[in-house]
Protein backbone atom coordinates (compact mmCIF):
# COMPACT_ATOMS: atom_id res chain seq x y z
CA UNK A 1 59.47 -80.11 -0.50
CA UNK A 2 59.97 -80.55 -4.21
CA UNK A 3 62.57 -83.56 -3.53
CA UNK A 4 60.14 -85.23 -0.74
CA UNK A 5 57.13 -84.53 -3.78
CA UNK A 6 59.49 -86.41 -5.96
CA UNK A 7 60.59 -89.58 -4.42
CA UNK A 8 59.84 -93.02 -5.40
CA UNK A 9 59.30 -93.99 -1.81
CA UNK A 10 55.71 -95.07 -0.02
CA UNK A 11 54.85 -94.41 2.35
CA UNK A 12 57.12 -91.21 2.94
CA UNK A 13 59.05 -92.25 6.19
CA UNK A 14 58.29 -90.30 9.12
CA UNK A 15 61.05 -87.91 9.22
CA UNK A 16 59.72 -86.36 5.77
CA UNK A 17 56.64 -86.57 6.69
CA UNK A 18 57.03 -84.36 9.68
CA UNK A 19 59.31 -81.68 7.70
CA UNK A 20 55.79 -81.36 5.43
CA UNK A 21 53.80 -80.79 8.87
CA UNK A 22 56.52 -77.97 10.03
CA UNK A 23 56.29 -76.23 6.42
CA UNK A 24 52.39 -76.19 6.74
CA UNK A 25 53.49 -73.55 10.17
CA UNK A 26 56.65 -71.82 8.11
CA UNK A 27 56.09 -68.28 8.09
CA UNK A 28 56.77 -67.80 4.79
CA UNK A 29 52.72 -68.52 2.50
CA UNK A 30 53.93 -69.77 -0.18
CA UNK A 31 55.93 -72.42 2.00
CA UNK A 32 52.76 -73.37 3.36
CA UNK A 33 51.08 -73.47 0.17
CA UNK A 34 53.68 -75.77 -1.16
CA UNK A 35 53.00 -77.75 1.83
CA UNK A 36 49.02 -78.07 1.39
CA UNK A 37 49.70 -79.06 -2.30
CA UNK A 38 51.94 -82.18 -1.95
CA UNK A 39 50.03 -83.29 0.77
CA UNK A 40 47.41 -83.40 -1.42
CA UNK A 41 49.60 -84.88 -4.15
CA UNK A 42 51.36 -87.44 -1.85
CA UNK A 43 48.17 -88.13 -0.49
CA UNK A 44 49.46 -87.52 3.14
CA UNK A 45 46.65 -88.43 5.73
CA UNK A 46 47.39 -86.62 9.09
CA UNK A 47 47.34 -83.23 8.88
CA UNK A 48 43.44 -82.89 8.60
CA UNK A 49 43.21 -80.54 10.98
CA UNK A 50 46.07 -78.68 10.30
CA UNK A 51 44.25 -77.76 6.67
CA UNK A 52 40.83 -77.48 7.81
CA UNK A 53 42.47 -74.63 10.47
CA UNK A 54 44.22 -73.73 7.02
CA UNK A 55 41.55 -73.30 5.32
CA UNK A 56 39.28 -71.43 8.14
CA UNK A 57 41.94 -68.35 8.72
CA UNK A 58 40.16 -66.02 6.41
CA UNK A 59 43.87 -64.34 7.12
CA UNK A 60 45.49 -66.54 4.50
CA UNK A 61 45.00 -66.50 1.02
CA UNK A 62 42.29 -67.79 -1.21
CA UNK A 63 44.73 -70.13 -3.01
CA UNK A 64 45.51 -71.57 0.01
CA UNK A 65 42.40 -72.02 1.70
CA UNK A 66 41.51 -73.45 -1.10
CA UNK A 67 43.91 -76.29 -1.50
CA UNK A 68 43.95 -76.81 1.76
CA UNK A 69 40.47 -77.62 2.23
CA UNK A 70 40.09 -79.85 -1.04
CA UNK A 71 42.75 -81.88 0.35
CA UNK A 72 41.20 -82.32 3.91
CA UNK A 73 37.65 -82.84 2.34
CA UNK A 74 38.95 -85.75 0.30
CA UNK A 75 38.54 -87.93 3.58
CA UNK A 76 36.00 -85.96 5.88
CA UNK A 77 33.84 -84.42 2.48
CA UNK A 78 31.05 -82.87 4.09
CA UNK A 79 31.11 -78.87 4.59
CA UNK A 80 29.91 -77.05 7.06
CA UNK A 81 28.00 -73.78 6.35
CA UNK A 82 31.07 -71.47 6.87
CA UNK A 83 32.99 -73.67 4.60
CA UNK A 84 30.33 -74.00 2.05
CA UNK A 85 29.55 -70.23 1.71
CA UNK A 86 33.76 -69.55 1.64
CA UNK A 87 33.48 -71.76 -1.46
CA UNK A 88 30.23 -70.18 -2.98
CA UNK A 89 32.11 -66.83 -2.62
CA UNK A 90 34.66 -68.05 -4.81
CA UNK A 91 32.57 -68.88 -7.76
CA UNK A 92 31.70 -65.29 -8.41
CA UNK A 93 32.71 -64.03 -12.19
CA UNK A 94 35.50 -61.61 -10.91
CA UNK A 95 37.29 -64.20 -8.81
CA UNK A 96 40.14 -65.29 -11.37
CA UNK A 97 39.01 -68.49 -13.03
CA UNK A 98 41.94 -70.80 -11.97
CA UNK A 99 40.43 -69.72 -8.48
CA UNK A 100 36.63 -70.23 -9.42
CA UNK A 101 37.81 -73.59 -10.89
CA UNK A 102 39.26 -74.78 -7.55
CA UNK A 103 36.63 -73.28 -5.76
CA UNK A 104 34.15 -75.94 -8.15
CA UNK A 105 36.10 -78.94 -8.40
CA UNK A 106 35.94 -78.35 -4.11
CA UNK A 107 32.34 -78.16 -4.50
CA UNK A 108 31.79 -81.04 -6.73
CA UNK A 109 33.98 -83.74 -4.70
CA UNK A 110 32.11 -82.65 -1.38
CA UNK A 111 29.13 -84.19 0.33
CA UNK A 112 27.01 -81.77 0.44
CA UNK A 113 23.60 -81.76 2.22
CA UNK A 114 19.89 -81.40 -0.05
CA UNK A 115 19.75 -78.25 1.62
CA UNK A 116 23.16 -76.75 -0.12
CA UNK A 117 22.41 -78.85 -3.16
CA UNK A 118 19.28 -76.67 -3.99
CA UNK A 119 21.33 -73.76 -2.86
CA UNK A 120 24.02 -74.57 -5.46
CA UNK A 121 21.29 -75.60 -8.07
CA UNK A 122 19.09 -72.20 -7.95
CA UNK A 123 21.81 -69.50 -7.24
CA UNK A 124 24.64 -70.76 -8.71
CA UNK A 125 24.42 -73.43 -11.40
CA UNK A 126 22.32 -70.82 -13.58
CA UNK A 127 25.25 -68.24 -14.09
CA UNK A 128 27.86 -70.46 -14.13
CA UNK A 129 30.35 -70.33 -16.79
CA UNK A 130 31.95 -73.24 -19.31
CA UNK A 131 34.81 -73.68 -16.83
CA UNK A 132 33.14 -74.35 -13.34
CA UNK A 133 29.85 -75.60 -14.73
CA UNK A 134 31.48 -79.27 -15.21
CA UNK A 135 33.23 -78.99 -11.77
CA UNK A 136 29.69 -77.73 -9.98
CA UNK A 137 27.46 -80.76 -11.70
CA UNK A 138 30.06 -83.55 -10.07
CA UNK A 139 28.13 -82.60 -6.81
CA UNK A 140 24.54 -83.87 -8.28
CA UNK A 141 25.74 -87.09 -8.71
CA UNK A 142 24.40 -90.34 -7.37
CA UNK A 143 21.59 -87.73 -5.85
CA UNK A 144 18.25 -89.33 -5.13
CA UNK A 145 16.56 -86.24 -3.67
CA UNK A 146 13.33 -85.59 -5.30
CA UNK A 147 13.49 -81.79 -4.79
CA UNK A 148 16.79 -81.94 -5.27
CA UNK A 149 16.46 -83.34 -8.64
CA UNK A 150 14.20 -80.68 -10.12
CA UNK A 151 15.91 -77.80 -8.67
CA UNK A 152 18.60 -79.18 -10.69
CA UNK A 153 16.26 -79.17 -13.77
CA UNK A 154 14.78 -75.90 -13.46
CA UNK A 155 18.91 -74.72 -13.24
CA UNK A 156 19.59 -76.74 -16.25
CA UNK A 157 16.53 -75.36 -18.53
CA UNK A 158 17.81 -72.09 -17.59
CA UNK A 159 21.17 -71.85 -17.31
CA UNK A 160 23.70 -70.18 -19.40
CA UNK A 161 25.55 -73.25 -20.68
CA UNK A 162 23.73 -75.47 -22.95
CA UNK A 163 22.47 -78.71 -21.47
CA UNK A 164 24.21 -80.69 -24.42
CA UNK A 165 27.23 -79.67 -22.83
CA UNK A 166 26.88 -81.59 -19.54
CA UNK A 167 29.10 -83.98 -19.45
CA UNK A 168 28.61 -87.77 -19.56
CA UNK A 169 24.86 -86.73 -20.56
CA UNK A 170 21.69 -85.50 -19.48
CA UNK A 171 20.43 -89.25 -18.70
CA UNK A 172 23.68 -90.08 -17.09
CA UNK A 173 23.39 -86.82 -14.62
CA UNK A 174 19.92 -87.69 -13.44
CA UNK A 175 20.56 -91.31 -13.58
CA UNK A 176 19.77 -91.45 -9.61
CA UNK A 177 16.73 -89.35 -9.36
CA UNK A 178 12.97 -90.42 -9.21
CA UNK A 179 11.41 -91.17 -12.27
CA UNK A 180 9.37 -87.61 -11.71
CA UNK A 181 12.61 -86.00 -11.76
CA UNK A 182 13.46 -87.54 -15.27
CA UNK A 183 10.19 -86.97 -16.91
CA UNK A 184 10.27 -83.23 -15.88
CA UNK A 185 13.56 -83.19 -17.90
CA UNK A 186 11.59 -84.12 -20.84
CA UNK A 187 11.97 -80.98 -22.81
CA UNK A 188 15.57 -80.52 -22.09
CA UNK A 189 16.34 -84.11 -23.63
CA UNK A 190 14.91 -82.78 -26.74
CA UNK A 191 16.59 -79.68 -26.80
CA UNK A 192 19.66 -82.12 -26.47
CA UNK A 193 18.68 -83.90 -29.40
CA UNK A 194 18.29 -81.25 -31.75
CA UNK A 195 21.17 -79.53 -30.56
CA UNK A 196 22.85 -82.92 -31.79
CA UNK A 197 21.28 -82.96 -35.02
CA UNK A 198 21.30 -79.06 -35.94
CA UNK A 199 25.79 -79.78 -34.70
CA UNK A 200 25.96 -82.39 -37.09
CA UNK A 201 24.82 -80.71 -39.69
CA UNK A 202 26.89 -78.10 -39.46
CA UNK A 203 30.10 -80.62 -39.38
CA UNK A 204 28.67 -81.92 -42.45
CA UNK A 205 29.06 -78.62 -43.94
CA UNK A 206 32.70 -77.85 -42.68
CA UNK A 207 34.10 -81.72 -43.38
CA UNK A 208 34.49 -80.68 -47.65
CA UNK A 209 36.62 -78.00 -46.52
CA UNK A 210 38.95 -79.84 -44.00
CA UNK A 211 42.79 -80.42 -45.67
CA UNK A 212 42.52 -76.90 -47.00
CA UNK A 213 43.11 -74.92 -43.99
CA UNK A 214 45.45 -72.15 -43.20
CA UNK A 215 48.09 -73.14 -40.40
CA UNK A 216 49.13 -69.91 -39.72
CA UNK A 217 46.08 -68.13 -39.43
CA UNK A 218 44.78 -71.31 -37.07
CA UNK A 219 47.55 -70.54 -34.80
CA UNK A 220 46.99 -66.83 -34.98
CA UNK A 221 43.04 -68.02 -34.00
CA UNK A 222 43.97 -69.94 -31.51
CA UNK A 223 46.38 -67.72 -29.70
CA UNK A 224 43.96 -64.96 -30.29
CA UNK A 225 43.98 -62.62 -26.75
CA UNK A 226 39.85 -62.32 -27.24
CA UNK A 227 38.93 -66.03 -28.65
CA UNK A 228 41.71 -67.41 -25.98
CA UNK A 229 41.69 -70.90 -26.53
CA UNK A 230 45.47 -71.19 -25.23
CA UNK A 231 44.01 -70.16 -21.93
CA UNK A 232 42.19 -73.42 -21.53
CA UNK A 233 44.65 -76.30 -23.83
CA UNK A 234 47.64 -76.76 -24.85
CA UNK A 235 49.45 -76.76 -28.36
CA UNK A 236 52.75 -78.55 -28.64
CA UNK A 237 54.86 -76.74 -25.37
CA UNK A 238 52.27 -73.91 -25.28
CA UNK A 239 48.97 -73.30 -23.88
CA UNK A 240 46.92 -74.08 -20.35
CA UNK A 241 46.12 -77.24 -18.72
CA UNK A 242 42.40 -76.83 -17.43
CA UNK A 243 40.99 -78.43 -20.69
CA UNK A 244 42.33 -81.52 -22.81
CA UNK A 245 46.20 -80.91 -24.67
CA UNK A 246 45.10 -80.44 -28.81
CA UNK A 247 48.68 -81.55 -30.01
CA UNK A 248 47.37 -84.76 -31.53
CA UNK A 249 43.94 -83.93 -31.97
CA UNK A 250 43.86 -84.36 -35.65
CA UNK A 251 45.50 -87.85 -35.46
CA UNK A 252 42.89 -89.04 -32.75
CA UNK A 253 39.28 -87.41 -34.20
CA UNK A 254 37.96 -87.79 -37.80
């Protein structure tokens, strides 16, 4: 599996692409894990219903399920309620957070209906945390639902993660919606902008002090156990891949 994941050649001819199919039956799980994930990475188009049965045995793992039905949603995306409330179980807070973080990126590249929109925008976009909250908004976009849209605002006034931290903007998010959807997100626009201004002061403050730093004690910061920000990037060879690598950051940001 690694070597057919590896080749140069596409399409994979037909004899590899039926070894994949057999590994996706091997008795051995993490055989069939490795199977789900180069489909997905070899973007491998005819085992659709081999993941979506994948993904339905509540006998296999979450990891798998998972994979497997990102993959197979790629080219059918809508979910069906099972499906949908498989995924919601996944985002809870003691589901590990590489698992809550496929579990959202799932959700966000789905077509979901208005109906498990609002679901998603009152239950579950209010508690979620920094690393699905991206993930989860990718589903509200290009929405034109009008209830929709401020089910979404009411989640975004009060959920836990700032809504200067949604990415590509506030505007950009409800780009789609009615106009009655944008004016009701009046006040959160100006919470936006004097989050900006209140951030930019406080870089004004800490910009004197940059060039007299303490290396070590940054590294000892940032491979702190309780601040964790090695969980998340990368540093040189070290560190997680969920957020952008930092190794060049100061050559690339003022």
């Amino acid at each position: 599996l690694e070597t057919i994941e590896k080749t140069a050649l596409n399409p994979l001819p037909e004899g590899m692409v039926l070894a994949v199919g057999k590994s996706l039956q091997a008795g051995d799980a993490s055989l069939r894990y490795r199977a789900a994930t180069l489909i997905a990475s070899r973007s491998i188009a005819v085992f659709d219903e081999q993941l979506f049965a994948l993904a339905d045995n509540a006998g296999e793992t979450s990891a798998l399920r998972l994979s497997a039905l990102g993959t197979a949603l790629t080219r059918k995306p809508e979910l069906n309620e099972s499906r949908y409330a498989f995924l919601l179980e996944n985002l809870g807070e003691k589901i590990d957070p590489a698992q809550r973080l496929s579990a959202g990126k799932v959700i966000g590249g789905a077509k979901l209906t208005n109906d498990q929109l609002r679901v998603l925008a009152e239950q579950y976009l209010p508690n979620a945390d920094a690393l699905t909250y991206p993930a989860l908004l990718d589903a509200f976009k290009n929405g034109g639902d009008d209830a929709v849209g401020q089910a979404l605002v009411k989640s975004l006034s009060t959920a836990a993660i700032q809504p200067s931290m949604i990415p590509g903007g506030l505007d950009a998010l409800l780009a789609s919606y009615p106009d009655a959807v944008k004016q009701a997100a009046a006040p959160l626009r100006a919470q936006v902008k004097e989050k900006k201004k209140a951030r930019l002061e406080k870089l004004a403050t800490i910009e004197p002090l940059i060039g007299h730093g303490d290396v070590g004690r940054g590294r000892q910061l940032f491979f702190n156990e309780k601040i964790a920000c090695f969980t998340c990037h990368t540093v040189g060879p070290e560190g997680g891949t969920v957020g952008p690598d930092l190794t060049t950051i100061g050559a690339i940001r003022s």
